[in-house]
Protein backbone atom coordinates (compact mmCIF):
# COMPACT_ATOMS: atom_id res chain seq x y z
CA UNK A 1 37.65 2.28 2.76
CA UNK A 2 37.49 5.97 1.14
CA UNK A 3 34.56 7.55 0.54
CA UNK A 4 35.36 7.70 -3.45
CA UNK A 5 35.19 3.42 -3.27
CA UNK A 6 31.82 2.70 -0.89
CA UNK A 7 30.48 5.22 -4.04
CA UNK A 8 31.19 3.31 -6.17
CA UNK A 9 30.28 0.22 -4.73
CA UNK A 10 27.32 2.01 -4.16
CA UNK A 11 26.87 2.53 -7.89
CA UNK A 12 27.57 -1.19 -8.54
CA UNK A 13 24.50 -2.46 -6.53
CA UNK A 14 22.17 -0.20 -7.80
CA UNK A 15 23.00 -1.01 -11.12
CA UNK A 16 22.44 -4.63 -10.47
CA UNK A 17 19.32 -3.77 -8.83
CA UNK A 18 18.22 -2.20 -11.73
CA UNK A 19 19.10 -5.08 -14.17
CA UNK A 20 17.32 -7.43 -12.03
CA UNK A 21 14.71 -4.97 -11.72
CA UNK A 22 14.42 -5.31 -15.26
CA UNK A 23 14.79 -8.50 -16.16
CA UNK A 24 12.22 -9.11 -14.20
CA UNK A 25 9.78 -6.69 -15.74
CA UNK A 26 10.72 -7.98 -19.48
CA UNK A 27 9.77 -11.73 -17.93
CA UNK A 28 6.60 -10.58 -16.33
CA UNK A 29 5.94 -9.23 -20.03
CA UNK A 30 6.30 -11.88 -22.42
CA UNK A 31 4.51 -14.14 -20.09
CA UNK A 32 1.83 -11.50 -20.40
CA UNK A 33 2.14 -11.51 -23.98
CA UNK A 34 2.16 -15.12 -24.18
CA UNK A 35 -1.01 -16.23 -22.15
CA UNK A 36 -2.95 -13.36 -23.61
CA UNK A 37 -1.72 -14.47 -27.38
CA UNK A 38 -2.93 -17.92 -26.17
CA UNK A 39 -6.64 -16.78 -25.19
CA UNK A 40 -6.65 -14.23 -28.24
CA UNK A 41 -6.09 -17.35 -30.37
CA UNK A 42 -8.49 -19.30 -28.88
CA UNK A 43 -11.04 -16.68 -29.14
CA UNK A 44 -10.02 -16.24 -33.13
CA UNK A 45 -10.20 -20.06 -33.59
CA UNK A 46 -13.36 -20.60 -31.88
CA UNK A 47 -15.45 -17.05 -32.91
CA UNK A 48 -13.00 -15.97 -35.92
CA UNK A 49 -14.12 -16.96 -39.86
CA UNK A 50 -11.98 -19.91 -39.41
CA UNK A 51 -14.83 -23.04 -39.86
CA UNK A 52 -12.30 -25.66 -40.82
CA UNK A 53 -10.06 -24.23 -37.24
CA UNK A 54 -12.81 -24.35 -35.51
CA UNK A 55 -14.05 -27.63 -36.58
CA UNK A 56 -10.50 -29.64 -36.14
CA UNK A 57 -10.02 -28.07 -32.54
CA UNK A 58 -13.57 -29.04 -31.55
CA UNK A 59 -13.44 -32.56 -32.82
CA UNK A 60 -9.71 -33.19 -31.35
CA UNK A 61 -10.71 -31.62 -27.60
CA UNK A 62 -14.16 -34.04 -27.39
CA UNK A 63 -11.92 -37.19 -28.54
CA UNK A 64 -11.39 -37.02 -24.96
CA UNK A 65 -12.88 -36.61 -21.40
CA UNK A 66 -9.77 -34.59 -20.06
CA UNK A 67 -9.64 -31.81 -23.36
CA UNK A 68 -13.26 -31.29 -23.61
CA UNK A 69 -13.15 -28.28 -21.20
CA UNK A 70 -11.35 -26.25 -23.95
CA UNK A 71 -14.24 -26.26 -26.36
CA UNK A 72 -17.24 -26.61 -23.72
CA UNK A 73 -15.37 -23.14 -22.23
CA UNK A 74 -16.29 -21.40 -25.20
CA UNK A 75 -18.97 -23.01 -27.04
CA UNK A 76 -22.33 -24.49 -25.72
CA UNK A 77 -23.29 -28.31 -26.01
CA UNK A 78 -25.91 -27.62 -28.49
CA UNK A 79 -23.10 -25.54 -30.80
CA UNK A 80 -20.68 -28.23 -30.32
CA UNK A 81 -23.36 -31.73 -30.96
CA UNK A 82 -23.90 -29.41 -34.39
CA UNK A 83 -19.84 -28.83 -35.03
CA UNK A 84 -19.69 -32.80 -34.33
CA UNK A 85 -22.55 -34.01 -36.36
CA UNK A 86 -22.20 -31.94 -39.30
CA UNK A 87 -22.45 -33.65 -42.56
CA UNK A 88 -23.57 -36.55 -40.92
CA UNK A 89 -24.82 -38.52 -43.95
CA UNK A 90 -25.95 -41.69 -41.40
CA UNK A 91 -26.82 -41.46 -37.95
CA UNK A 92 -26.51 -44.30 -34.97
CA UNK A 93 -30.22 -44.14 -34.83
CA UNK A 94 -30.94 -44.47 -38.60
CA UNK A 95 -29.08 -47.61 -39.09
CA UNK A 96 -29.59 -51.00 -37.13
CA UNK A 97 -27.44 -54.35 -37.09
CA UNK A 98 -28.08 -57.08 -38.96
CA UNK A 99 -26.82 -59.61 -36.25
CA UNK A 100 -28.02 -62.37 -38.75
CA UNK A 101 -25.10 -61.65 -40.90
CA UNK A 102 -22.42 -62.60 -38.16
CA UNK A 103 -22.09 -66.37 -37.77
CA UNK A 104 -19.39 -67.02 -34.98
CA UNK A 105 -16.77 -70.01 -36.13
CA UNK A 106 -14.83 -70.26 -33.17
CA UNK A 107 -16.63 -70.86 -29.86
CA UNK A 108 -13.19 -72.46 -28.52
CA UNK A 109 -9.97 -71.79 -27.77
CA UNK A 110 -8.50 -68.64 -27.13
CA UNK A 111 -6.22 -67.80 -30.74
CA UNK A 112 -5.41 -64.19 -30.50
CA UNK A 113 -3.14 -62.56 -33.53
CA UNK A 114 -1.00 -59.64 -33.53
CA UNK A 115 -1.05 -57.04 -36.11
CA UNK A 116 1.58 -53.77 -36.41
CA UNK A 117 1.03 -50.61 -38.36
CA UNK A 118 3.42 -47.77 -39.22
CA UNK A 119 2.64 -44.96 -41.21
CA UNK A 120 4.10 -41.01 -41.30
CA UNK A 121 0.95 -40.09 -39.49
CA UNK A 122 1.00 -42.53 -36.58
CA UNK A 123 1.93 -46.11 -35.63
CA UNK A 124 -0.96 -48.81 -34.83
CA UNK A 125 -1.57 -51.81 -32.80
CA UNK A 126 -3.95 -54.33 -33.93
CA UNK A 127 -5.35 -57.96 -31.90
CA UNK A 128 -7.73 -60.25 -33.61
CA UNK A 129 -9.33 -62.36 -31.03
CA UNK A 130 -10.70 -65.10 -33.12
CA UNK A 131 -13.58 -66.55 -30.19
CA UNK A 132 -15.71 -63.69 -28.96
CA UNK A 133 -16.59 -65.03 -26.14
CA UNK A 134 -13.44 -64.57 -24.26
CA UNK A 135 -13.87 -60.42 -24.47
CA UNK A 136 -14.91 -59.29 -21.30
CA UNK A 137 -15.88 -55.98 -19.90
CA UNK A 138 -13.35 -54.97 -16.51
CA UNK A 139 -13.72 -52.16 -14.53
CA UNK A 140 -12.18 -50.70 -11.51
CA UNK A 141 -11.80 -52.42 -7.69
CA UNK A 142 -11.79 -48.97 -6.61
CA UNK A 143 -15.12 -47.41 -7.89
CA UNK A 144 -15.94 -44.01 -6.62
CA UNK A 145 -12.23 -43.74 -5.19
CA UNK A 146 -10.12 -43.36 -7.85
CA UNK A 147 -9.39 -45.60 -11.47
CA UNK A 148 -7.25 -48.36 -12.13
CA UNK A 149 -4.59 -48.81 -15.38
CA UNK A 150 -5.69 -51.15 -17.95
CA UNK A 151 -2.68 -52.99 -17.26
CA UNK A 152 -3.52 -53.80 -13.51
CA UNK A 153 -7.16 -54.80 -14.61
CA UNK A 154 -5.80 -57.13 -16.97
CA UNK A 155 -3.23 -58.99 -14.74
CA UNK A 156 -5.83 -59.13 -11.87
CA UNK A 157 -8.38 -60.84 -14.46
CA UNK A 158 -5.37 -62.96 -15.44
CA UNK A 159 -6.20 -61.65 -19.13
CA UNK A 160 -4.04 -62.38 -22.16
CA UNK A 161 -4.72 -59.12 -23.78
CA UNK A 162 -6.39 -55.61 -23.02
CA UNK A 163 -7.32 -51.85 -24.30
CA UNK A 164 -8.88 -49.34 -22.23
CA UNK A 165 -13.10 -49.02 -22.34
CA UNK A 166 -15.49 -46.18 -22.07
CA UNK A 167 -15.65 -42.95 -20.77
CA UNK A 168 -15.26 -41.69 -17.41
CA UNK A 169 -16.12 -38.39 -15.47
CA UNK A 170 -12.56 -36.86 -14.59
CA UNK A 171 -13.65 -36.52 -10.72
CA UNK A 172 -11.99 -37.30 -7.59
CA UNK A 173 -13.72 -38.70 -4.63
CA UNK A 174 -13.93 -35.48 -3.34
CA UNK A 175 -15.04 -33.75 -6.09
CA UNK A 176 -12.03 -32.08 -7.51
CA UNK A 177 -12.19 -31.78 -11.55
CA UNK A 178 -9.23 -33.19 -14.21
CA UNK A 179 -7.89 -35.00 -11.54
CA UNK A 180 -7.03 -37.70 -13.69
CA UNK A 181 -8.53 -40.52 -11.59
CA UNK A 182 -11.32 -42.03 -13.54
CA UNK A 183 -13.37 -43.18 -10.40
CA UNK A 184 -16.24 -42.81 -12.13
CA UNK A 185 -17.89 -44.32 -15.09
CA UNK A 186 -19.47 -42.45 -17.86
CA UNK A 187 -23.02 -44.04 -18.44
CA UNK A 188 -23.22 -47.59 -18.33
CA UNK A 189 -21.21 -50.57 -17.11
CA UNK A 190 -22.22 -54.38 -17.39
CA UNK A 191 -20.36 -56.98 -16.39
CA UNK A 192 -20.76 -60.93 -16.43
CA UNK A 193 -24.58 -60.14 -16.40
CA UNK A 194 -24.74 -57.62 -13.83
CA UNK A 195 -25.41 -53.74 -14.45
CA UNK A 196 -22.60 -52.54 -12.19
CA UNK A 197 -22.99 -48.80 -12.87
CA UNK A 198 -25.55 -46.62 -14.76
CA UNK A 199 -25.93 -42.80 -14.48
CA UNK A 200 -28.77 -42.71 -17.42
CA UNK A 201 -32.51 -42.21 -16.67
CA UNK A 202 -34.82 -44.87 -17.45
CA UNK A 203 -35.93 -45.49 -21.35
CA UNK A 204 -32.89 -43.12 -22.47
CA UNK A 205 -30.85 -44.45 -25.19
CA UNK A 206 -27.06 -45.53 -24.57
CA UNK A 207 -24.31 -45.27 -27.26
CA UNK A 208 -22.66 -48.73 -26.04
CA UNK A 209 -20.39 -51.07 -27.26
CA UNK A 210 -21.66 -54.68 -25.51
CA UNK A 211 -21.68 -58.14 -26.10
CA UNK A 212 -24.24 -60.82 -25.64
CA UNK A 213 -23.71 -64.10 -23.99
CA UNK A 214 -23.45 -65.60 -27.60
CA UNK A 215 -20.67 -63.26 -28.45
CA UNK A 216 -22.64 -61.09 -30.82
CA UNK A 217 -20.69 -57.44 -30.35
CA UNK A 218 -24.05 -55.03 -30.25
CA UNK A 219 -22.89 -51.00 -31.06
CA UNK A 220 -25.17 -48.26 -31.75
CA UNK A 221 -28.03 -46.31 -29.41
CA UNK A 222 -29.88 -48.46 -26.95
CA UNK A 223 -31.80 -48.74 -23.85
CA UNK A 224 -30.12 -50.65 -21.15
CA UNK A 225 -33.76 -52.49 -20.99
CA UNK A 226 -33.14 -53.55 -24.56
CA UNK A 227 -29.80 -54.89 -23.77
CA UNK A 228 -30.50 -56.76 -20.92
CA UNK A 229 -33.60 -58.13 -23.29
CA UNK A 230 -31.13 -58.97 -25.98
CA UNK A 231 -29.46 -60.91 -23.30
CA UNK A 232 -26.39 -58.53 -23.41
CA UNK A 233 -23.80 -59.32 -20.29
CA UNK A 234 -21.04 -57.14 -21.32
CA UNK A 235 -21.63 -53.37 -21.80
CA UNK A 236 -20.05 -50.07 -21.74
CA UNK A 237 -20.34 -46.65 -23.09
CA UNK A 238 -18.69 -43.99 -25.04
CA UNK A 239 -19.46 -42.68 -28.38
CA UNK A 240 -19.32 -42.64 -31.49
CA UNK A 241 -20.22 -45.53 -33.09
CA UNK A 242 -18.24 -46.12 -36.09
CA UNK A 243 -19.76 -48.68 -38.62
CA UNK A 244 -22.39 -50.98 -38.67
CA UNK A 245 -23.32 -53.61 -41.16
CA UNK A 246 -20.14 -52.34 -43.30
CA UNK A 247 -20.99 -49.16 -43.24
CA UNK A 248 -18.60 -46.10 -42.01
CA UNK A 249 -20.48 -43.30 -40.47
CA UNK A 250 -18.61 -39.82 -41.21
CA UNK A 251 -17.78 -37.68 -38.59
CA UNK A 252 -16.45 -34.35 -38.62
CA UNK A 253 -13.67 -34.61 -35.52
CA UNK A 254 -9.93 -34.18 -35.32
CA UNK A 255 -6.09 -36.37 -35.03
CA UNK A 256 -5.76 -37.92 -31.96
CA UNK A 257 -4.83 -41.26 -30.13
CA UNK A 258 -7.37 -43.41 -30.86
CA UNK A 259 -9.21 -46.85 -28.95
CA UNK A 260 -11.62 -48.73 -31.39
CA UNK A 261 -13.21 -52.41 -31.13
CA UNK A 262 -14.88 -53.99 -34.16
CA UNK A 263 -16.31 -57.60 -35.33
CA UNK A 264 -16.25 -59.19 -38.45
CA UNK A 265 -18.78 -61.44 -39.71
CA UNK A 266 -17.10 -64.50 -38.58
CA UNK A 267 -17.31 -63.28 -35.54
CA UNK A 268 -13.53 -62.30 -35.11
CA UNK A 269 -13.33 -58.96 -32.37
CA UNK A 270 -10.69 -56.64 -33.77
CA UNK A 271 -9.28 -54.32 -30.71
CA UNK A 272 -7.25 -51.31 -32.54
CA UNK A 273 -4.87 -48.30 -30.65
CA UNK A 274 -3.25 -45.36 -32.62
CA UNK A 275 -0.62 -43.91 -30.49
CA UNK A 276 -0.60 -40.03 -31.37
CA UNK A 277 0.79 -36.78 -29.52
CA UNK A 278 4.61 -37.77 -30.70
CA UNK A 279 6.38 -35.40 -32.49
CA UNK A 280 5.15 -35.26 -35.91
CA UNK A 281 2.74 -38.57 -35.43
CA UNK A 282 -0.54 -36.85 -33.60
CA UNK A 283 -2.76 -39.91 -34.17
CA UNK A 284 -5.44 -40.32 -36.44
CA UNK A 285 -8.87 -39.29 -37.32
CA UNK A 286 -11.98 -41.06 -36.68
CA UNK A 287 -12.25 -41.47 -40.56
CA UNK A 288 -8.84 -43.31 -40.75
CA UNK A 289 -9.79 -45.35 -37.97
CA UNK A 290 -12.69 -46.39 -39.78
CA UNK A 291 -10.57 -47.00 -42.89
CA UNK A 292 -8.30 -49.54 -40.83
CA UNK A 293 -11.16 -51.05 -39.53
CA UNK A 294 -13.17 -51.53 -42.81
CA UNK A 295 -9.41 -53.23 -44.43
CA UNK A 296 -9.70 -55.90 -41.67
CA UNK A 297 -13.25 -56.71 -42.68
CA UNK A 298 -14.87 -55.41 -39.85
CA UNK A 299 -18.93 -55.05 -39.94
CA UNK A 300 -19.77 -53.24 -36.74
CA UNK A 301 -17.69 -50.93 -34.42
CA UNK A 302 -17.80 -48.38 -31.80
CA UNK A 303 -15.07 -46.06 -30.65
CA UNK A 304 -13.66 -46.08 -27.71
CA UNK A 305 -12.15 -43.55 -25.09
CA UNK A 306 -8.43 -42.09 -26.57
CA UNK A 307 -6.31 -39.31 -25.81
CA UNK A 308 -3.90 -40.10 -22.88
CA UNK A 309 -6.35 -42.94 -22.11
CA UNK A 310 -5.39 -44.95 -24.86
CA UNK A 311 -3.68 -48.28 -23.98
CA UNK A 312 -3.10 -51.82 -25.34
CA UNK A 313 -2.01 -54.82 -22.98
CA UNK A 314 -0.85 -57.94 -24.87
CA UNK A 315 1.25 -60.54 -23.06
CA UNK A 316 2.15 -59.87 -19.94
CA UNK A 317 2.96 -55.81 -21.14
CA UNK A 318 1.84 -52.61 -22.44
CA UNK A 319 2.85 -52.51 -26.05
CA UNK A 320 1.45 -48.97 -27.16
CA UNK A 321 3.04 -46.23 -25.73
CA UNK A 322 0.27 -43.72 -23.99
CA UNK A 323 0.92 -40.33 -24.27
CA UNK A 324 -0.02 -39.61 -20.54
CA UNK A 325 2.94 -37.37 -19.26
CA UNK A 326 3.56 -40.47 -16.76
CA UNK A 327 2.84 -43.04 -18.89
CA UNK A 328 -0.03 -45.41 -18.49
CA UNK A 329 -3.30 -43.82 -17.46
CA UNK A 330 -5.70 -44.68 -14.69
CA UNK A 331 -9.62 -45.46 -15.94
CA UNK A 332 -12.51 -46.70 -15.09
CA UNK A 333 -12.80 -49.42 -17.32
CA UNK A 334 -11.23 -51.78 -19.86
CA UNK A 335 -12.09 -54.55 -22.45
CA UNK A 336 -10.13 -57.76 -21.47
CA UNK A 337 -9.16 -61.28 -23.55
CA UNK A 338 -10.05 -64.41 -21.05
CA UNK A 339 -7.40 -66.88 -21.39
């Protein structure tokens, strides 16, 4: 080969070097550019003039145990309990049921009715269980090692319907955070009578959603000696607490998949999932929630854990669709229909 062709050859190579080279360089670059846009938006959003930014992207991250590290990064609690309760015009504390006004008709059977919704914001799930008494409080076999679906609770209770319960602390068993695992419960857990898990000091008030042996659905902020006094044998935590005796209580948080229970004055429990984080349907506000709630006569109700959490078992399947990037998520517990 001359002299005048390994030259150019020569030539050749570095000139591909020198694309790559740069190719490279101009990747390196807008990655740059995009995770420092990212955190300079974040820092805008959360210390910017922006209330109403601010606001929405505090109340959609603490929907959630997974997303609440994106506003606890860069706000403290007490900054983000004021974001949450602002123009609270009722609180939990302020308002008490009337469990005189519920007067259960069915005490038998096990009737439970489907309901659909469909809007351009989100699409809804609705079961009316029409005997109380067959709502149940599941959690999962392997506490402290890693969660269970909703799903898998319900077909090992051999339940006819389920939704995913409280919160849960997003450990593994070895201590690793977001893992996804819900292993462990968030505050309280009663089940058929027995206080299976609680993480609160004594005399500090829980925001539950429980049930009484009578089938009397008990929301708002208590002790877990006042429930057990109450004769309470179902029990779980979250927050908020939606309505009680009729009565919405605002709250200032954002659109996301939602998990409510409610009970109307015949005693009737209404379990409600949004699905949300789907194209142009995100999910719904607490507010809207409320609204749905309040349309099927509903008295008292508590929120429950959404997000990717959010699940509804009815027959044998999972008829929401979660918005977990594999689908159903793990827990730690669920609210299940006896047969």
């Amino acid at each position: 080969m001359s002299k005048k062709r390994q030259k150019e050859i020569k030539r050749r190579k570095n000139r591909k070097k020198k694309k790559k080279s740069f190719i490279g360089r101009l990747f390196l670059f807008l990655v740059y550019e995009v995770i420092a846009g990212g955190i300079f938006s974040l820092l805008i959003a959360f210390y910017g003039p922006f209330d109403n930014v601010k606001n929405t992207l505090v109340g959609t991250a603490m929907a959630t145990y997974k997303h609440q590290y994106i506003a606890t990064t860069f706000l403290s609690k007490d900054e983000i309990n004021k974001i949450l309760n602002k123009d609270k015009g009722i609180s939990n504390s302020s308002l008490k049921e009337n469990y005189g006004d519920i007067k259960i008709r069915n005490k038998y059977g096990n009737s439970v009715e489907r309901y659909d919704i469909n809007t351009a914001k989100f699409d809804g799930y609705i079961l009316e269980i029409k005997n109380p008494q067959k709502v149940k409080i599941g959690y999962t076999k392997y506490m402290g090692k890693m969660g269970e679906r909703t799903s898998k609770m319900a077909e090992r209770h051999g339940a006819v319907a389920a939704v995913n319960g409280g919160g849960f602390r997003d450990v593994s068993s070895t201590g690793k955070l977001w893992t996804g695992t819900g292993a462990y419960p968030e505050g309280l857990v009663i089940s058929n009578g027995k206080v299976i898990y609680n993480d609160f000091k004594s005399g500090q008030k829980v925001n539950v959603t429980a049930f009484t042996k009578e089938g009397l659905l008990v929301v708002g902020d208590h002790t877990v000696d006042e429930l057990l006094k109450m004769g309470v044998v179902e029990a779980l935590s979250f927050r908020n607490t939606l309505i009680i005796n009729g009565k919405p209580i605002p709250y200032n948080e954002g659109i996301n998949p939602r998990t409510a229970i409610g009970q109307k004055q015949d005693g009737t429990i209404v379990l409600l999932v949004i699905d949300g984080r789907r194209g142009i349907k995100q999910g719904a506000t607490l507010e809207e929630v409320e609204n749905i709630l309040l349309q099927r006569g509903v008295v008292n109700a508590s929120n429950l854990d959404g997000g990717s959490s959010s699940t509804m078992y009815y027959k044998g399947k999972v008829i929401n669709r979660p918005c977990n990037w594999d689908g159903e998520r793990t827990v730690a517990t669920s609210i299940y229909v006896e047969p």
